[in-house]
Protein backbone atom coordinates (compact mmCIF):
# COMPACT_ATOMS: atom_id res chain seq x y z
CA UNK A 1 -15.32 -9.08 -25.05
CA UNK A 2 -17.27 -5.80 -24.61
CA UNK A 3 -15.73 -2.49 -24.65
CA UNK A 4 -16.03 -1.81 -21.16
CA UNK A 5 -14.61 -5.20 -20.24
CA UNK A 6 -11.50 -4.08 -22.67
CA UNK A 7 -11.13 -1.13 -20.33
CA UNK A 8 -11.29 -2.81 -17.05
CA UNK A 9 -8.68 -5.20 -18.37
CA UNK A 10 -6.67 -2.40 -19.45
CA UNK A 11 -6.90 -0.33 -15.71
CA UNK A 12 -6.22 -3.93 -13.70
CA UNK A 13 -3.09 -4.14 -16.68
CA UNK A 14 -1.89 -1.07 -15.82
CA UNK A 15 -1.97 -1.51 -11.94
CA UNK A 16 -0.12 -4.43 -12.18
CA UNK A 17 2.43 -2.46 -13.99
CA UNK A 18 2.89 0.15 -11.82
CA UNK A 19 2.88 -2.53 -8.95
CA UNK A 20 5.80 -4.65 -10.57
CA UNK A 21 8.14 -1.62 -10.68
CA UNK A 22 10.12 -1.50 -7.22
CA UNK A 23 11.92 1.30 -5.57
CA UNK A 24 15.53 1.00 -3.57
CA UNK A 25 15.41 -0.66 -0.47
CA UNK A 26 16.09 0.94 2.00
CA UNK A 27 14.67 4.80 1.26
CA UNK A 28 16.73 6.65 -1.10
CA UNK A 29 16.06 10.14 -0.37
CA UNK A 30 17.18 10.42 3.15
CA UNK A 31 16.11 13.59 4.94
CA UNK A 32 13.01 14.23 2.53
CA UNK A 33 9.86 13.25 3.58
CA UNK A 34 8.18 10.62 1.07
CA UNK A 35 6.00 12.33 -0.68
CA UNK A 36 4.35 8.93 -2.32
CA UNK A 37 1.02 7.75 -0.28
CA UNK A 38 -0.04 4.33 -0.14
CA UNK A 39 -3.34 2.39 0.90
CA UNK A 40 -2.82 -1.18 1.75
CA UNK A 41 -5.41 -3.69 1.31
CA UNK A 42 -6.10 -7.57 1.87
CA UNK A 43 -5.20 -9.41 -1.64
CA UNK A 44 -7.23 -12.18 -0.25
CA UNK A 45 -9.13 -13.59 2.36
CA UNK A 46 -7.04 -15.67 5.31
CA UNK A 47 -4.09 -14.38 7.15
CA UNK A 48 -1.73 -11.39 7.07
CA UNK A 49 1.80 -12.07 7.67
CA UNK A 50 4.73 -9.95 9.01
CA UNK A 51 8.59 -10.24 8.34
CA UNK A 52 10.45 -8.87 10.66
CA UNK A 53 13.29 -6.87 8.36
CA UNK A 54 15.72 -4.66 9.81
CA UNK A 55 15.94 -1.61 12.32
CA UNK A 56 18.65 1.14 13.25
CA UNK A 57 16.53 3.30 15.77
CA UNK A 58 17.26 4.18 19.21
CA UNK A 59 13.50 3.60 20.37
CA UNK A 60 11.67 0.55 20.75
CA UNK A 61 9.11 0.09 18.76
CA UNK A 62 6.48 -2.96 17.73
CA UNK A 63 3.99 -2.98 15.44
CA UNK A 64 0.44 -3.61 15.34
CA UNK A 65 -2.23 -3.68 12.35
CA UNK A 66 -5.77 -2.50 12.41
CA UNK A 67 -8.24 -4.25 9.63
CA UNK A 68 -10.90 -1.60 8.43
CA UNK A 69 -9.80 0.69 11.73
CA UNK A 70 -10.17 -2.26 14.11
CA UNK A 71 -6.85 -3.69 15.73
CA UNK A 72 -6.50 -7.21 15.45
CA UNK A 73 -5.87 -9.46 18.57
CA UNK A 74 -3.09 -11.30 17.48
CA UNK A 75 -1.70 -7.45 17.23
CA UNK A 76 -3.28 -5.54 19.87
CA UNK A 77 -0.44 -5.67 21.92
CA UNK A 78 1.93 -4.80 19.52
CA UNK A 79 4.16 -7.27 17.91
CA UNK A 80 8.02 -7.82 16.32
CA UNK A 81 9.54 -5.60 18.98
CA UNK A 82 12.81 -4.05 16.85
CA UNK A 83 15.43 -4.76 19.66
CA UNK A 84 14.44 -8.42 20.59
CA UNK A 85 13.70 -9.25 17.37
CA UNK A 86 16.12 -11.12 14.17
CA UNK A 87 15.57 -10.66 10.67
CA UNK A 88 13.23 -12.89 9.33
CA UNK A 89 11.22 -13.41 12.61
CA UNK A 90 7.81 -14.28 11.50
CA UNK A 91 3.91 -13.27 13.05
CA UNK A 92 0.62 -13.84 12.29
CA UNK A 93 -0.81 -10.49 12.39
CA UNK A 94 -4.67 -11.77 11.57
CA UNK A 95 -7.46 -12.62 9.75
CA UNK A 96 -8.22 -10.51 6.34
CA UNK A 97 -11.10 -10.62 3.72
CA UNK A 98 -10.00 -9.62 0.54
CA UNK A 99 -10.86 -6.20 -0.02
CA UNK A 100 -9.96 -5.20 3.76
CA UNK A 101 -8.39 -1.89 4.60
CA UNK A 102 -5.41 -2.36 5.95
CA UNK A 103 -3.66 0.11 8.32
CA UNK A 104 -0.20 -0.70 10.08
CA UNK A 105 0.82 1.31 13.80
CA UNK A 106 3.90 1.79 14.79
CA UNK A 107 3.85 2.21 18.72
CA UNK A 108 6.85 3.64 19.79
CA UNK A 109 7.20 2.52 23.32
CA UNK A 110 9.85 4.51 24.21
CA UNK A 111 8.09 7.61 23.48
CA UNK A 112 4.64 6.55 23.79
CA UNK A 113 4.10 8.01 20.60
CA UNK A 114 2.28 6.14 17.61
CA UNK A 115 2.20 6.57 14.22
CA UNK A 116 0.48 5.38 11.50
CA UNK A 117 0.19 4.14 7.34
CA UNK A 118 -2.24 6.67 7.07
CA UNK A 119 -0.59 9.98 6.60
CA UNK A 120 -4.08 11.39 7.66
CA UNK A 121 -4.10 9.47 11.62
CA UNK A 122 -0.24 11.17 12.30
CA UNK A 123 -1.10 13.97 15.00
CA UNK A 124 2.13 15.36 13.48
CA UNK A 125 1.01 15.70 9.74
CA UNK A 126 4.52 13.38 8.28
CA UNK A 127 4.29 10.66 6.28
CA UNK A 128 5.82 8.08 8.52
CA UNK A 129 6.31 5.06 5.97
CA UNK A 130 7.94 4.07 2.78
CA UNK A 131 6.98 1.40 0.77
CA UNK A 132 7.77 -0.95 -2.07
CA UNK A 133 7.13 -3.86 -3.85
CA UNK A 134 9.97 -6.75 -2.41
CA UNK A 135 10.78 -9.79 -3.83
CA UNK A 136 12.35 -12.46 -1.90
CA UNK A 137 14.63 -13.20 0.61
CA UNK A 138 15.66 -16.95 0.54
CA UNK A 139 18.90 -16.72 3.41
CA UNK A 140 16.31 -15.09 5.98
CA UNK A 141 13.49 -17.08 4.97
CA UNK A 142 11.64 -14.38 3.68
CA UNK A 143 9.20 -14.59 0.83
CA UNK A 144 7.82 -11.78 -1.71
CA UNK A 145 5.62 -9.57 -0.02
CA UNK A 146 5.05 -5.54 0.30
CA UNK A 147 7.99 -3.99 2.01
CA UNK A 148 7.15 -1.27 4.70
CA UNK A 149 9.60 0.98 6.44
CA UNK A 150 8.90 3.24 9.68
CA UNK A 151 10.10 6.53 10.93
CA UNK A 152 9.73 6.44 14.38
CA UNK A 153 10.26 10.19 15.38
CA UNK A 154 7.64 12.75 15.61
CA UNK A 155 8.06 15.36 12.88
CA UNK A 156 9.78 12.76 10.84
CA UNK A 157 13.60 12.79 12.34
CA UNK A 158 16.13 11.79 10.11
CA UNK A 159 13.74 10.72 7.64
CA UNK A 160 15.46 7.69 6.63
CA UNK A 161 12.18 5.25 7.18
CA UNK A 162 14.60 2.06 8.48
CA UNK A 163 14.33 2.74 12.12
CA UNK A 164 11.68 -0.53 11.96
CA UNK A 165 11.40 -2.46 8.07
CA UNK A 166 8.85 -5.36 7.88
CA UNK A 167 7.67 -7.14 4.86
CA UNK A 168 4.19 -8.05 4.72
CA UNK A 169 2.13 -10.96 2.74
CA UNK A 170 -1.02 -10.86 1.28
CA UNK A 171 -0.70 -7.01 1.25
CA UNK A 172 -1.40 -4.78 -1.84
CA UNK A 173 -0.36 -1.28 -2.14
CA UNK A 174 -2.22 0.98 -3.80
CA UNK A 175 -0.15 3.97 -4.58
CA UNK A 176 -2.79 6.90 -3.98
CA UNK A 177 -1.95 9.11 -6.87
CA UNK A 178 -1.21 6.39 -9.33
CA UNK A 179 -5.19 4.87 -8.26
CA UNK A 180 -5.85 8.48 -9.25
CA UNK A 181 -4.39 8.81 -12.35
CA UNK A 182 -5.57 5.26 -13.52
CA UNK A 183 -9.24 6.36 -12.29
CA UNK A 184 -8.73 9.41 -14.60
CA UNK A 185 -7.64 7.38 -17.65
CA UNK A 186 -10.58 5.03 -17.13
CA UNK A 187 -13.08 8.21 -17.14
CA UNK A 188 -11.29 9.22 -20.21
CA UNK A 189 -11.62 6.52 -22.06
CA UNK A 190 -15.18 5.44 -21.18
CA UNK A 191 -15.99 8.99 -22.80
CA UNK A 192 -14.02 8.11 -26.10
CA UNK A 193 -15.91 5.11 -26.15
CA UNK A 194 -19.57 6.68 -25.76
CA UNK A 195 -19.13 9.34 -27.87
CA UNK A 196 -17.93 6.55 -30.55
CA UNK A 197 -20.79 4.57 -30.06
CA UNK A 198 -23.20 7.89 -30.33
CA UNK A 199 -21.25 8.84 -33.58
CA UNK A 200 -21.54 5.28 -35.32
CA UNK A 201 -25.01 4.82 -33.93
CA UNK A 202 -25.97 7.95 -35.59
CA UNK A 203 -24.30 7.58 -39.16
CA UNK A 204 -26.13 3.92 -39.04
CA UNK A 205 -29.28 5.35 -38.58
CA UNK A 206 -32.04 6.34 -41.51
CA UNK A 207 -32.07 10.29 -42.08
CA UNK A 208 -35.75 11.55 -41.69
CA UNK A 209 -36.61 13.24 -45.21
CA UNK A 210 -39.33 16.12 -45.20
CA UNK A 211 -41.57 16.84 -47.72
């Protein structure tokens, strides 16, 4: 195995890590805004799926998910409505290719309001979601997935990110400043490694001698 297969192995290892450790569910820190950042992305090609979870908002609110900034049309409409729906209520939200950017809308009908995965698309500036790794819920019928809650208010409310809770398959999340940090590693390390190999390439070589 080559050196810089060793480091990709290592980067993927340490993703995986980072992906296995989950967070309380619901939100912890009530009334402060979640400062973590995620970007969700197709784990494979075929479908996406959507749990429906839990709610406690006074809107109504359904979902829909746009695949590299196109809505889907099994979503377009907006799906999972949190006041007609049960937990565990199941949708097909579309077809993925692995690799896909995947960004989730909350429409808040009520309001008229949407908001979005992507800190960046809320007209408001708030982080509107939480997220976490989830693993299982076998009474509801709901597998392992990515868990995603929604804060339905403008300027964040409450910020308690429950007032609509899905839990998504064939999702990844990508926590933005972990992706950062492991890029950073990976740069470091690819320059230990070069200036090894420059160092052992140049003791191995025959010293010129001048006469």
């Amino acid at each position: 195995m080559s050196n810089s297969t060793r480091l990709i192995v290592l980067i993927v290892a340490l993703l995986a890590i980072s992906h296995a450790k989950a967070d309380a569910i619901p939100y912890s820190n009530t009334g402060t805004e979640n400062t973590n950042l995620h970007t969700f992305i197709a784990s494979a090609t075929g479908t996406i799926g959507a749990y429906f979870y839990d709610e406690s908002a006074g809107y109504t609110n359904t979902l829909t998910l746009l695949v590299n900034g196109v809505m889907t049309p099994e979503s377009a409409a907006g799906v999972l409505n949190n006041h007609a729906s049960s937990k565990g209520d199941f949708v097909n939200l579309g077809h993925v290719h692995a690799g896909d950017v995947l960004t989730f809308q909350l429409n808040v009908l009520t309001t008229g309001e949407t908001f979005y995965s992507d800190k960046s698309l809320n007209s408001d500036g708030i982080n509107h979601v939480y997220s976490t790794s989830f693993s299982g819920d076998a009474i509801h019928g709901i597998p392992a997935g990515t868990y995603i809650g929604f804060e339905d208010l403008r300027n964040g409310g409450d910020l308690d990110y429950n007032d609509e809770t899905f839990v998504f398959t064939n999702v990844s999340s990508v926590p933005e400043s972990e992706t950062y940090a492991m890029l950073l590693t990976g740069l470091g390390l690819m320059s230990f490694i070069s200036l090894r190999r420059r160092k052992v390439l140049s003791k191995s070589l025959p010293r010129e001698s001048f006469i």
